[in-house]
C-alpha atoms as a PDB file:
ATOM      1  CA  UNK A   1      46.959  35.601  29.760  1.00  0.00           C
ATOM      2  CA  UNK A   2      43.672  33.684  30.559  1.00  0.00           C
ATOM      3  CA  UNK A   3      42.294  34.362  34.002  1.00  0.00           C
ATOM      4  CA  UNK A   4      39.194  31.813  35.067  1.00  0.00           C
ATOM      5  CA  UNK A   5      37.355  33.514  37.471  1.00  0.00           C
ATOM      6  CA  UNK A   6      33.636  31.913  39.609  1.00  0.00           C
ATOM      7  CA  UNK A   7      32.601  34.541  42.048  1.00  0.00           C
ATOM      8  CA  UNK A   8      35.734  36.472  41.998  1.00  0.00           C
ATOM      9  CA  UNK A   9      34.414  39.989  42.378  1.00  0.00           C
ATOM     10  CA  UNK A  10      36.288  41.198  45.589  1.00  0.00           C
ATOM     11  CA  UNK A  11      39.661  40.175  44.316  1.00  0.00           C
ATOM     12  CA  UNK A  12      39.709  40.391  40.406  1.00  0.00           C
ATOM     13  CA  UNK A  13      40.480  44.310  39.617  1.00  0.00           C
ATOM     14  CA  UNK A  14      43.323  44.214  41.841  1.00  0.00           C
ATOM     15  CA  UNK A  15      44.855  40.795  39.787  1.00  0.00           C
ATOM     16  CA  UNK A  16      44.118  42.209  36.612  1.00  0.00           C
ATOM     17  CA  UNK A  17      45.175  45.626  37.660  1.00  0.00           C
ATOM     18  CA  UNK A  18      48.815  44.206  37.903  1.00  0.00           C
ATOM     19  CA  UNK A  19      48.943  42.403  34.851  1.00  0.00           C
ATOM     20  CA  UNK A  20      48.043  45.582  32.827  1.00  0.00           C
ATOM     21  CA  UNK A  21      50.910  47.092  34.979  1.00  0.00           C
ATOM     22  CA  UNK A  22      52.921  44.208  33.365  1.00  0.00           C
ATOM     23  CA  UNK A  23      56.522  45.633  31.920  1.00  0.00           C
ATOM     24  CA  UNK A  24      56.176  42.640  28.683  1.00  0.00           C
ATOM     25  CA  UNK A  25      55.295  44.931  25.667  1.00  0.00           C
ATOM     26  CA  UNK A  26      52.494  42.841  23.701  1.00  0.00           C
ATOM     27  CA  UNK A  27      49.684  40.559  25.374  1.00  0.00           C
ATOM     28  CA  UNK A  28      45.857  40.189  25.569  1.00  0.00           C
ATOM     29  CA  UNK A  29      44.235  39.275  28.580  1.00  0.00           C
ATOM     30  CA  UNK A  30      41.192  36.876  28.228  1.00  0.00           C
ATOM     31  CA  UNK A  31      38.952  36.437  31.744  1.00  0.00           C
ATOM     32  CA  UNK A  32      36.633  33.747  31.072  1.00  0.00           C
ATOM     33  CA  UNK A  33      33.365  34.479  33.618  1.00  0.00           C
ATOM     34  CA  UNK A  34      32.439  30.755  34.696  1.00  0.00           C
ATOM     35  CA  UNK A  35      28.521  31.347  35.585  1.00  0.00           C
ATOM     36  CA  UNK A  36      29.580  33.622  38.178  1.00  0.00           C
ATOM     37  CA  UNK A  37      26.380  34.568  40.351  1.00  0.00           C
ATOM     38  CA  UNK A  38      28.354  37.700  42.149  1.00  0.00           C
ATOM     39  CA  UNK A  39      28.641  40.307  39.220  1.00  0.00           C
ATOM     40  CA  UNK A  40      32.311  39.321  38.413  1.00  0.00           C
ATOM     41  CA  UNK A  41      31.537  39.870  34.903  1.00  0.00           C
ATOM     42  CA  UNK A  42      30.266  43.083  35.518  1.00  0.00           C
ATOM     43  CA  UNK A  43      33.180  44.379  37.575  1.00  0.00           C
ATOM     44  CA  UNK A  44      35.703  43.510  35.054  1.00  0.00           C
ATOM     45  CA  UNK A  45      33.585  45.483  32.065  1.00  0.00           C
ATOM     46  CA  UNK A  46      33.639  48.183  34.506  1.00  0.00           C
ATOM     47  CA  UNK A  47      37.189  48.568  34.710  1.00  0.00           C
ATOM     48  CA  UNK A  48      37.778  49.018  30.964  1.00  0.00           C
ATOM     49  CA  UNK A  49      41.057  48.118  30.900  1.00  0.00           C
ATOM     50  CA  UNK A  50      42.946  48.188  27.925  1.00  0.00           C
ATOM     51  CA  UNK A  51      43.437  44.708  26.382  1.00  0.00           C
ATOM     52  CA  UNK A  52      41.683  42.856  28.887  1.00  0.00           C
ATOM     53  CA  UNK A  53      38.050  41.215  27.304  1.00  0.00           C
ATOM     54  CA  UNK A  54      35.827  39.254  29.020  1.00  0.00           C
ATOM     55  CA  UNK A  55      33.648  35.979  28.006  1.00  0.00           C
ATOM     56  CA  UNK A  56      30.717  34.698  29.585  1.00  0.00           C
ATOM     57  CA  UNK A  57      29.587  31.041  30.073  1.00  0.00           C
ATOM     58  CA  UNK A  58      27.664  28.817  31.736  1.00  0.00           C
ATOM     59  CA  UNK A  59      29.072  27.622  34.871  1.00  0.00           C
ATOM     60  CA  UNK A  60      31.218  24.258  33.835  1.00  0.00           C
ATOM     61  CA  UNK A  61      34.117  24.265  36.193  1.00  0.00           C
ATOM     62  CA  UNK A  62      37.560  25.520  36.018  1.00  0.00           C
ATOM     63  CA  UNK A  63      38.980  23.684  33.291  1.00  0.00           C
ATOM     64  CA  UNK A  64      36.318  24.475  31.142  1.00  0.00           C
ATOM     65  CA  UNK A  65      36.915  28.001  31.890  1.00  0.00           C
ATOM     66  CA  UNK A  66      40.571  27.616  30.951  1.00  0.00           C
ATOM     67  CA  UNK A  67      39.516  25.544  27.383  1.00  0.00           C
ATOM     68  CA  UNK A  68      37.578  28.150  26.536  1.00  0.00           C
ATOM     69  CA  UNK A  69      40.223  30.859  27.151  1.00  0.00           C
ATOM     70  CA  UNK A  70      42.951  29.099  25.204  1.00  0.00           C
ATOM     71  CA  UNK A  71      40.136  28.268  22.478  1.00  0.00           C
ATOM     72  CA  UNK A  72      39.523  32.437  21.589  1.00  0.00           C
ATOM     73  CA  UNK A  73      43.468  32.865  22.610  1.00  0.00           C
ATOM     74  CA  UNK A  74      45.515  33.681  19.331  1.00  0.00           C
ATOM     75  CA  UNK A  75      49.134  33.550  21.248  1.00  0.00           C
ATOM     76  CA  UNK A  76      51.691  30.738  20.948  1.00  0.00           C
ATOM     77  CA  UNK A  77      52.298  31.322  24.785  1.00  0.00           C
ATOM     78  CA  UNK A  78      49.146  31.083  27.108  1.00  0.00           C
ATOM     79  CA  UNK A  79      49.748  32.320  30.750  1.00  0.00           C
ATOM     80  CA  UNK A  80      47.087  30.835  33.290  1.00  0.00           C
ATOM     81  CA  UNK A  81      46.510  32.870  36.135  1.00  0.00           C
ATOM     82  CA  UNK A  82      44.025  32.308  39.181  1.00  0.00           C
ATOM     83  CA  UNK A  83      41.896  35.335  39.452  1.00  0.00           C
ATOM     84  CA  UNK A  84      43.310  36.054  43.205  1.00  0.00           C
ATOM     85  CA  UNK A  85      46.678  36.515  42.409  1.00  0.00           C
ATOM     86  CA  UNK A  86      48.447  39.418  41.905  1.00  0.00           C
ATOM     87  CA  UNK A  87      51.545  39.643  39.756  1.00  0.00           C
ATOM     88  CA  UNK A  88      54.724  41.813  40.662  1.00  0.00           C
ATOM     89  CA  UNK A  89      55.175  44.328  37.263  1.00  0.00           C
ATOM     90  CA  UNK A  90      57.940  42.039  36.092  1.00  0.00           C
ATOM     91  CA  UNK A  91      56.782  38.583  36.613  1.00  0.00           C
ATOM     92  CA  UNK A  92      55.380  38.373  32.901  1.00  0.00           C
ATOM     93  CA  UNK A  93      58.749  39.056  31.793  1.00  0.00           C
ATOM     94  CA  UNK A  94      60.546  36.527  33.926  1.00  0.00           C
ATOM     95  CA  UNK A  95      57.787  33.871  33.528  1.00  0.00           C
ATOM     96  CA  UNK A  96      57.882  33.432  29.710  1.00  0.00           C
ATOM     97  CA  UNK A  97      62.036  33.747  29.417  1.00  0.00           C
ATOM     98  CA  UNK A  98      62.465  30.187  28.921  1.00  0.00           C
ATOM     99  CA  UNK A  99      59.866  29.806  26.977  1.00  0.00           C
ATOM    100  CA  UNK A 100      63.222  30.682  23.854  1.00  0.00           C
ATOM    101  CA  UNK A 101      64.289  27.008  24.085  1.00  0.00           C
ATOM    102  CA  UNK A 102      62.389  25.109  22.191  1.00  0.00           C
ATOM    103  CA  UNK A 103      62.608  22.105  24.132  1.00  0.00           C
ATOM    104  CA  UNK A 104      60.341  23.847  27.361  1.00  0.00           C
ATOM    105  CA  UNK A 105      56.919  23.567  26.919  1.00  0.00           C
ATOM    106  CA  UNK A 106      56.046  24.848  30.188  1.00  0.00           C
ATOM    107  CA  UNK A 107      57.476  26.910  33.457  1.00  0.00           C
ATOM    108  CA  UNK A 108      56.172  27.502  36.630  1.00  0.00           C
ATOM    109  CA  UNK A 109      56.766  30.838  38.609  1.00  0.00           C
ATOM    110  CA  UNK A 110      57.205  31.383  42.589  1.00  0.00           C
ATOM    111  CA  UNK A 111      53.367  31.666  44.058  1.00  0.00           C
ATOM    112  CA  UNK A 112      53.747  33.976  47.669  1.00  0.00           C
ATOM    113  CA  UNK A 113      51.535  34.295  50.167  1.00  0.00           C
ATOM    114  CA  UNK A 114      49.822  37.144  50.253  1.00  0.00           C
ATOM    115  CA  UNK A 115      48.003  37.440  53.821  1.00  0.00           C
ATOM    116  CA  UNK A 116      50.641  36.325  56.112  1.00  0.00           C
ATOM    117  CA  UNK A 117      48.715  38.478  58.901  1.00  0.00           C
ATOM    118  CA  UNK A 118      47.802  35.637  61.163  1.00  0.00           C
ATOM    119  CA  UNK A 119      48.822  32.435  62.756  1.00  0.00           C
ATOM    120  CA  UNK A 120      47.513  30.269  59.511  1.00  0.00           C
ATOM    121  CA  UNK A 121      48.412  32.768  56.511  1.00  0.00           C
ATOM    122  CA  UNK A 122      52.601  32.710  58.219  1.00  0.00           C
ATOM    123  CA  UNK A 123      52.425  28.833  58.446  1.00  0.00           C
ATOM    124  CA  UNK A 124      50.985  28.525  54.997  1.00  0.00           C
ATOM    125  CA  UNK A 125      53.779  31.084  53.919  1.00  0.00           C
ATOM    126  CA  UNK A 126      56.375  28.531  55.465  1.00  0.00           C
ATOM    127  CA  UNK A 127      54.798  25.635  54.109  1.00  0.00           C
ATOM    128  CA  UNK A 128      54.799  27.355  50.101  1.00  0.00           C
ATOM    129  CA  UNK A 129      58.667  28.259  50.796  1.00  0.00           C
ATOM    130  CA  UNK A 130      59.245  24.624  52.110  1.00  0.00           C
ATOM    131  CA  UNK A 131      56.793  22.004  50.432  1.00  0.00           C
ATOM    132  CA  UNK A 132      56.324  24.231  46.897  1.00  0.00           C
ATOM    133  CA  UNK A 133      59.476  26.535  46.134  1.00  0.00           C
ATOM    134  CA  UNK A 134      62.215  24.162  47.501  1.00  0.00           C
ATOM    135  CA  UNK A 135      60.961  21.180  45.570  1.00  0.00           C
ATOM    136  CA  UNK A 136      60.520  22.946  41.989  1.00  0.00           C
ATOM    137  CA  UNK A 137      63.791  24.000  42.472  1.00  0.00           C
ATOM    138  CA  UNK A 138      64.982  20.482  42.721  1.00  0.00           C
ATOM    139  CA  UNK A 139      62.534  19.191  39.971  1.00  0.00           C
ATOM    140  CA  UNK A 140      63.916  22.267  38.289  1.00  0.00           C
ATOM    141  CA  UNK A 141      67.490  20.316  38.466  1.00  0.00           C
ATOM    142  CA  UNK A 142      66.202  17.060  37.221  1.00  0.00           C
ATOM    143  CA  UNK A 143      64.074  18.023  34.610  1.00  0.00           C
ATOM    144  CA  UNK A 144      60.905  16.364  35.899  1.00  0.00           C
ATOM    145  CA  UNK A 145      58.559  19.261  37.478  1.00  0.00           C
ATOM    146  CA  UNK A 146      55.342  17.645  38.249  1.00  0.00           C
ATOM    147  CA  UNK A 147      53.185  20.944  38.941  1.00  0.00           C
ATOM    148  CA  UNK A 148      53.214  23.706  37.082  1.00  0.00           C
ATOM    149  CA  UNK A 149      51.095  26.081  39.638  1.00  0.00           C
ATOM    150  CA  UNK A 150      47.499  27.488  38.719  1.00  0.00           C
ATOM    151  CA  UNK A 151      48.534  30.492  40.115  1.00  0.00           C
ATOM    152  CA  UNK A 152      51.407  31.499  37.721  1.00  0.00           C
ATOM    153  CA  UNK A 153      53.065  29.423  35.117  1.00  0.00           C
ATOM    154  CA  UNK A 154      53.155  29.621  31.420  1.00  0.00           C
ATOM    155  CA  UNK A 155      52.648  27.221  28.978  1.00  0.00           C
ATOM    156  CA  UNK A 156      53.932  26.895  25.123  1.00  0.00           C
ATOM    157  CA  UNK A 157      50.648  25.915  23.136  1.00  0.00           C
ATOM    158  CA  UNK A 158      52.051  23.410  20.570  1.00  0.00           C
ATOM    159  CA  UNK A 159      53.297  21.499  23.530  1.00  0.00           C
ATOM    160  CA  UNK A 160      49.970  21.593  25.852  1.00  0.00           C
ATOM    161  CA  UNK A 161      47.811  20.556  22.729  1.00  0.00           C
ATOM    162  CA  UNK A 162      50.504  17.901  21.683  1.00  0.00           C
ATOM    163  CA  UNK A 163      48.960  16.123  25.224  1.00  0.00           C
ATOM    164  CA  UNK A 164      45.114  16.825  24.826  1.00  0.00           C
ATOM    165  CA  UNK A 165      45.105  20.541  26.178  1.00  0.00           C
ATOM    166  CA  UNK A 166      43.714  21.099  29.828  1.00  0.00           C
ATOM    167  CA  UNK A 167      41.493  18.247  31.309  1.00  0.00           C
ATOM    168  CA  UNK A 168      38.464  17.763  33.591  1.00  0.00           C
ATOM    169  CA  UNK A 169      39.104  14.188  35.009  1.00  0.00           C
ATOM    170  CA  UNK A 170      41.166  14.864  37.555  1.00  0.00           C
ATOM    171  CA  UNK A 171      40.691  17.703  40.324  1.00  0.00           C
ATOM    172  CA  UNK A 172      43.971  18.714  39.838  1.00  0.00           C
ATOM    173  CA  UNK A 173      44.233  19.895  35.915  1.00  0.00           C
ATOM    174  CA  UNK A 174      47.029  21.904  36.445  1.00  0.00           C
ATOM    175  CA  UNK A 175      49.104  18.792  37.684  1.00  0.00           C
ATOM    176  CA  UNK A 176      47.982  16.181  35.035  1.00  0.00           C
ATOM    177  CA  UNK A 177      48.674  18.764  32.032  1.00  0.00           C
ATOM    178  CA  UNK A 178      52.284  18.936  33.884  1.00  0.00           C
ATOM    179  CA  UNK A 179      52.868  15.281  33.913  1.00  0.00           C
ATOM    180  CA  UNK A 180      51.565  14.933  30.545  1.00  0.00           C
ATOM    181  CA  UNK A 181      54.174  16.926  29.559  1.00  0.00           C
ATOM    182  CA  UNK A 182      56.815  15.240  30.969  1.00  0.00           C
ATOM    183  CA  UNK A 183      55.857  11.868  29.603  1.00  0.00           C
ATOM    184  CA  UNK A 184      55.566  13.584  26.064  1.00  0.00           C
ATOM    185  CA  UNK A 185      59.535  14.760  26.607  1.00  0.00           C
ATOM    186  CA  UNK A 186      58.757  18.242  27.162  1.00  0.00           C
ATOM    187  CA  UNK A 187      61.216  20.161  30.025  1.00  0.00           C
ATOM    188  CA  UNK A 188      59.736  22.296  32.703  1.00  0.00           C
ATOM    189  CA  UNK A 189      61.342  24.869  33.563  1.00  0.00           C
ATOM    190  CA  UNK A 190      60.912  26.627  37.028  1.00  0.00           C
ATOM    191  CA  UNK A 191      61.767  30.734  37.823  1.00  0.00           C
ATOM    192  CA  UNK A 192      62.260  31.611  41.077  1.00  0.00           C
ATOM    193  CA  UNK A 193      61.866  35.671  40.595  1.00  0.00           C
ATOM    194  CA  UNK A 194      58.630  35.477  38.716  1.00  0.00           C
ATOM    195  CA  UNK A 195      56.378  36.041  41.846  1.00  0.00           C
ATOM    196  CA  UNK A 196      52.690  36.302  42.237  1.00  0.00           C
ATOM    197  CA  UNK A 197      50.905  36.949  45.178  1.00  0.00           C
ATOM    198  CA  UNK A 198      48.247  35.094  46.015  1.00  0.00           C
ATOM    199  CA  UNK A 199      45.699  34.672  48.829  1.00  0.00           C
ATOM    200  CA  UNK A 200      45.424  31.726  50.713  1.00  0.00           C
ATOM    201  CA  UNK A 201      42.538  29.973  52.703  1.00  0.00           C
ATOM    202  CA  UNK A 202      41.623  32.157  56.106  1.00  0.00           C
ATOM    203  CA  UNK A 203      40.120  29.556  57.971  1.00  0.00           C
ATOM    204  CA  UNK A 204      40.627  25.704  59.003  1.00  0.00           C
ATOM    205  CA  UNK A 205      37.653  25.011  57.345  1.00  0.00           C
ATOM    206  CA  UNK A 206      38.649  26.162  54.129  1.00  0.00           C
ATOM    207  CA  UNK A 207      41.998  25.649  54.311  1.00  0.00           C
ATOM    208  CA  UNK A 208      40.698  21.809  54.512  1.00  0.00           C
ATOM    209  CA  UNK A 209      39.024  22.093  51.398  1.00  0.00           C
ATOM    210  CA  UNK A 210      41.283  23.413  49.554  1.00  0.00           C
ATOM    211  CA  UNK A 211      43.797  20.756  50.792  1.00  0.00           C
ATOM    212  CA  UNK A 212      41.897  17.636  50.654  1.00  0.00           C
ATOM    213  CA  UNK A 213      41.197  18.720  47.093  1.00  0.00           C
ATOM    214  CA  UNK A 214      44.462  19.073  46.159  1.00  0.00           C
ATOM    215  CA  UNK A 215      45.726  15.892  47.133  1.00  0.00           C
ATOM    216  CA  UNK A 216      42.872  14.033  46.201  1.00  0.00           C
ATOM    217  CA  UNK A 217      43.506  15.626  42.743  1.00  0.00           C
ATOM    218  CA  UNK A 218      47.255  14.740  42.788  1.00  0.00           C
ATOM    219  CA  UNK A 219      46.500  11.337  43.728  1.00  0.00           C
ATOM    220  CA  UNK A 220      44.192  11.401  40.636  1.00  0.00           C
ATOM    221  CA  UNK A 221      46.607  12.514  38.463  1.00  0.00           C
ATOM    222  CA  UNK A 222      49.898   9.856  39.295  1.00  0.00           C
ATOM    223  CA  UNK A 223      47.154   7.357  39.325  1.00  0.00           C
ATOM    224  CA  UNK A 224      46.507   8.198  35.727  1.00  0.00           C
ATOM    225  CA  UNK A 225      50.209   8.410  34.977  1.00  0.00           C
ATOM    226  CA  UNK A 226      51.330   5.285  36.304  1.00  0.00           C
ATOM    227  CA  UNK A 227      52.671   3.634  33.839  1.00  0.00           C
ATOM    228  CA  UNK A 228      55.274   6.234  33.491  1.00  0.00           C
ATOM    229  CA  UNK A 229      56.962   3.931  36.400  1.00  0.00           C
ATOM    230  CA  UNK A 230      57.464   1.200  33.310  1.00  0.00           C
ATOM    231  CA  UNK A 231      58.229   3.381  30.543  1.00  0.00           C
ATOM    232  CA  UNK A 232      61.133   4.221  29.037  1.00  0.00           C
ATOM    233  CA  UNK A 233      62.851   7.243  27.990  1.00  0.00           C
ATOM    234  CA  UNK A 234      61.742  10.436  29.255  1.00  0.00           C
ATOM    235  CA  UNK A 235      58.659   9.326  30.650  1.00  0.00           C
ATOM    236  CA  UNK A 236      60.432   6.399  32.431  1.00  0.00           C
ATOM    237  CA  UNK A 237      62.861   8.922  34.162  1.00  0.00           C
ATOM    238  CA  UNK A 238      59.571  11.419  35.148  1.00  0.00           C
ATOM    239  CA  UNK A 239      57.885   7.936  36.634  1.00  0.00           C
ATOM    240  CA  UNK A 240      60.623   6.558  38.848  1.00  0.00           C
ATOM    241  CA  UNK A 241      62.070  10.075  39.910  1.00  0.00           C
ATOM    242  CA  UNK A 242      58.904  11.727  40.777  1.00  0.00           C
ATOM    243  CA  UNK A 243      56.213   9.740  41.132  1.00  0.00           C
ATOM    244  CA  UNK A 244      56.877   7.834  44.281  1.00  0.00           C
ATOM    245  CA  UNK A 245      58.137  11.147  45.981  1.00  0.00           C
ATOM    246  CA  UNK A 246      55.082  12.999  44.875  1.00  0.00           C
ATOM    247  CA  UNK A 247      52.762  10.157  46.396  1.00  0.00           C
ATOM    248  CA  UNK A 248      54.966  10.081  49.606  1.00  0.00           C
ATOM    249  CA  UNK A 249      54.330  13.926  49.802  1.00  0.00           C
END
């Protein structure tokens, strides 16, 4: 499990907390520190927790952070998790399940919202049912799953370095590794009762930061997939199934 955490302090012992309390029997966790400036570092060394190590670096962005993680990683599964999220104790389990055919190279798990307390955390908890766990599950159904969520999803190594690993030219690496994979014939596979709980944006403000990044990202990444439209094969079917939906969303 590789966590990349930037000024995560308030939120990271509980996240890493619950994957100790995982119920799979054999995994490292690897938190990469990405030039936090808050002690996040610090607070995870403090815990001690048993197979969780920490790595320091200069502050390089997210996918950096995740590079370096799978990098030190020894595992033929990697499991990327945001450092806000907390994982129900059999999540891991679920997650990695389909991970036995050969032909998955990646699945995504069900991402909650975690502080549904107000007006904006219950309309963001609508909007992850409706606009995030609805569509995987049809994705799920045609084989072409666009997204496989920073928040939860695992990923089989051979196939994310058959595409070039996790890249920075995009804002939204989690999507572009996912379409890679879909062009390269790899199946994503999508598990509704792997949950993580995660904590979404409090205010308007951030909310529209987080949101204009994510589609700008997403635009990013089907403009650098285009040509899946033309292609044939497995690509071809990812292109003209889910591209023009995805850009309509």
């Amino acid at each position: 499990m590789i966590v990349p955490a930037y000024n995560e302090s308030a939120g990271i012992a509980d996240a890493l907390r619950s994957l100790v309390a995982s119920d799979y029997p054999d995994f490292e966790v690897i938190v990469v520190d990405d030039g936090s400036t808050d002690g996040t570092a610090d607070v995870v060394e403090r815990l001690a927790l048993p197979g969780v190590r920490v790595i320091r670096q200069r502050n390089a962005g997210k996918p950096a952070a995740l590079r370096h993680g799978i990098r030190v990683a020894c595992a033929d599964v990697l499991v990327l998790v945001d450092a806000d999220t907390v994982f129900e104790p059999e999540s891991i389990r679920r997650l990695v399940q389909p991970l036995a055919d050969p032909g998955i190279g990646a699945v995504a798990g069900n991402t909650k919202v975690g502080n549904r307390s107000g007006l904006l955390g219950r309309w963001q908890h609508i909007e992850y049912v409706q606009g995030f766990s609805l569509d995987r599950r049809l994705y799920h159904l045609l084989g072409c799953m666009p997204t496989v969520p920073g928040a939860i999803g695992a990923w089989r190594r051979q196939a994310l370095d058959e595409v070039g690993g996790i890249k920075d030219d995009t804002l939204a690496e989690d999507s572009e590794a996912s379409m890679a994979l879909c062009r390269a014939g790899w199946r994503i596979a999508y598990v509704d009762d792997a949950r993580a709980w995660t904590e979404t944006p409090a205010t308007l403000r951030a909310l529209w930061r987080q949101r204009y990044r994510w589609c700008y990202g997403t635009m990013q990444a089907i403009w650098k997939h285009r040509h899946a439209l033309l292609e044939r094969g497995p690509g071809g079917r990812f292109g003209r199934l889910v591209l023009p939906q995805l850009a309509l969303f």
